[in-house]
Protein backbone atom coordinates (compact mmCIF):
# COMPACT_ATOMS: atom_id res chain seq x y z
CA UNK A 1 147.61 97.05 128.83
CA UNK A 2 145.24 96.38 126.14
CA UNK A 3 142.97 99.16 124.37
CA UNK A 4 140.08 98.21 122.65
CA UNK A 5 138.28 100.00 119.53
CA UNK A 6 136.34 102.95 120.08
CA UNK A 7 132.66 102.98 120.10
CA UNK A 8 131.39 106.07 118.22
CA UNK A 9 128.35 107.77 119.74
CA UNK A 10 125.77 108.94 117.20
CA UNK A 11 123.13 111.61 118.08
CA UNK A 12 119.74 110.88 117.43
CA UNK A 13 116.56 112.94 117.64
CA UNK A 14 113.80 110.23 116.43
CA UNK A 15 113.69 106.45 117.58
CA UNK A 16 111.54 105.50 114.34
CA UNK A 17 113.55 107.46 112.21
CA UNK A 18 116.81 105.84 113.96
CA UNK A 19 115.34 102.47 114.17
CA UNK A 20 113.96 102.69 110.28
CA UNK A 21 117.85 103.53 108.77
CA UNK A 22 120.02 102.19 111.50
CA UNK A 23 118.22 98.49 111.63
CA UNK A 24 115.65 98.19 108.65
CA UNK A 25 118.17 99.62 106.10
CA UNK A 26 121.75 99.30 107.29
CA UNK A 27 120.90 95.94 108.95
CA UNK A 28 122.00 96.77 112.48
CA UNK A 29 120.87 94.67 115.33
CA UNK A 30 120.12 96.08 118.23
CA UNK A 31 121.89 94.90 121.54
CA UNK A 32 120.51 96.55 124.20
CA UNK A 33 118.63 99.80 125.17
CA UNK A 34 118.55 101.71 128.58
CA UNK A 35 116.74 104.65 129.32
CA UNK A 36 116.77 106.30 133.30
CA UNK A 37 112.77 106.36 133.00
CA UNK A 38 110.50 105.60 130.47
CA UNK A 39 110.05 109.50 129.50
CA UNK A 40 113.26 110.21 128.54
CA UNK A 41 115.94 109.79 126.18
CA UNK A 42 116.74 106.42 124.40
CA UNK A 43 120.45 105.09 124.57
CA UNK A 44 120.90 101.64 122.61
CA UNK A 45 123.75 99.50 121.11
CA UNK A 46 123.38 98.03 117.77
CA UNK A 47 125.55 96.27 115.80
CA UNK A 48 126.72 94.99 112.30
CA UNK A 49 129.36 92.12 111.78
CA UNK A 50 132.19 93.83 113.58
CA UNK A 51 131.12 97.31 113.55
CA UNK A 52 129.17 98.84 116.89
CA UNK A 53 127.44 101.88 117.14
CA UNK A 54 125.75 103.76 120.04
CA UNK A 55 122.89 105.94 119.78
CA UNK A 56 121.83 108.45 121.96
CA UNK A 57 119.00 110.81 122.26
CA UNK A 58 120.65 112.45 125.19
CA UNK A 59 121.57 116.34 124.38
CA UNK A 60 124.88 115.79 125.88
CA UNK A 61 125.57 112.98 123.66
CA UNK A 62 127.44 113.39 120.52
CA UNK A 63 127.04 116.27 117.91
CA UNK A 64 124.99 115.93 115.20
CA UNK A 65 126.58 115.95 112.05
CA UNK A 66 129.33 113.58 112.27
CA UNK A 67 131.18 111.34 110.11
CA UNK A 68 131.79 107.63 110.69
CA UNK A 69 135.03 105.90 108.60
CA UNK A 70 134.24 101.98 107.97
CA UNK A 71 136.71 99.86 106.59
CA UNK A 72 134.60 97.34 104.98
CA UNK A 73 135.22 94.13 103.04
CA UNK A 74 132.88 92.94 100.57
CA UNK A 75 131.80 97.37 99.86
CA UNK A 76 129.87 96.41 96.41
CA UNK A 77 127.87 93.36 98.09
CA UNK A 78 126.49 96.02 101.13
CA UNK A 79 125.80 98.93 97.93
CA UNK A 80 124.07 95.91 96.24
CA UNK A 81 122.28 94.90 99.25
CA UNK A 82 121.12 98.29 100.09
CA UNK A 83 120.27 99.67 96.76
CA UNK A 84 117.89 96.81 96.29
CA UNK A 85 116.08 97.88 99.42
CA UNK A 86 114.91 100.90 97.48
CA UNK A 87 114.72 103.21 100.65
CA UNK A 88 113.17 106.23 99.82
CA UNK A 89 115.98 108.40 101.82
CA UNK A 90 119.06 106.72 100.31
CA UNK A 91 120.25 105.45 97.21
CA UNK A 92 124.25 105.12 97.83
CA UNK A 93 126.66 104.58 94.93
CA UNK A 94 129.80 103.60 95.08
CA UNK A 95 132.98 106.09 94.36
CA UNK A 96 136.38 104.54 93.04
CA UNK A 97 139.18 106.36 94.73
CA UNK A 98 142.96 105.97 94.27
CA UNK A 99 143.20 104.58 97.72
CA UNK A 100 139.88 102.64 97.76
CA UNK A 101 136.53 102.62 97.09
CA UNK A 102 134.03 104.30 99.54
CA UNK A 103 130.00 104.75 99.72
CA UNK A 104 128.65 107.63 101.85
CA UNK A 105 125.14 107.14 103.35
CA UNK A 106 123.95 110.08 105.77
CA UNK A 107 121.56 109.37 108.41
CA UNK A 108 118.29 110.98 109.04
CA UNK A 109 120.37 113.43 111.75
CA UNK A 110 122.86 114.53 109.80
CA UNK A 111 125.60 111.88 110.88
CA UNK A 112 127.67 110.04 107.97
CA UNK A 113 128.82 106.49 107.75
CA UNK A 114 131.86 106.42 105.10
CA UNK A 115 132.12 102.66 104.28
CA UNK A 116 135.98 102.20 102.72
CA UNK A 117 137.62 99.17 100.54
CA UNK A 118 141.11 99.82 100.48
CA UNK A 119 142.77 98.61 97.65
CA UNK A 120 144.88 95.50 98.40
């Protein structure tokens, strides 16, 4: 038997809004999309390094409002990298922890991506 990571399941309620954070900000790429018909709800893959994400516009998909933990490598090169994007919505800092250091960055819907460093 072998299980493989979990693929979290974001809600989303705008495709610009989504597309603007997720890939113009964060850096995502996006994999794939599907939708049933072309009226109605967006479902994609995107992905960054080892990290993939689903997003769904589907009401039966996800609850807004989640949180996201992301071990992460390299935590003050992405802060860097983002802060020098100067997005309007975002502006994370970093946040020394005894166990780590983290950087929160909420999406437009409410969702939260908690990037982690443990310390070695």
């Amino acid at each position: 038997m072998k299980i493989s990571p979990a693929v979290p399941i974001l809600r989303i309620f705008d495709e610009a809004k989504a597309r603007e954070f997720y890939v113009d900000f964060l850096g995502f790429t996006i994999d794939w999309e599907h939708r049933f018909e072309p009226s109605l709800p967006l479902y994609m893959q995107i992905r960054r390094g080892e990290l993939m994400l689903h997003l769904s516009g589907h009401h039966g998909d996800a609850t807004p409002g989640s949180a996201l933990f992301v071990r992460i490598a390299g935590i003050a090169e992405l802060q860097a990298e983002l802060t020098a994007k100067q997005y309007g919505y975002a502006r994370p800092g970093l946040v020394e922890q005894d166990w780590g250091t983290t950087m929160e960055v909420a999406d437009p819907f409410g969702n939260r991506l908690r990037f982690c460093q443990n310390q070695d």
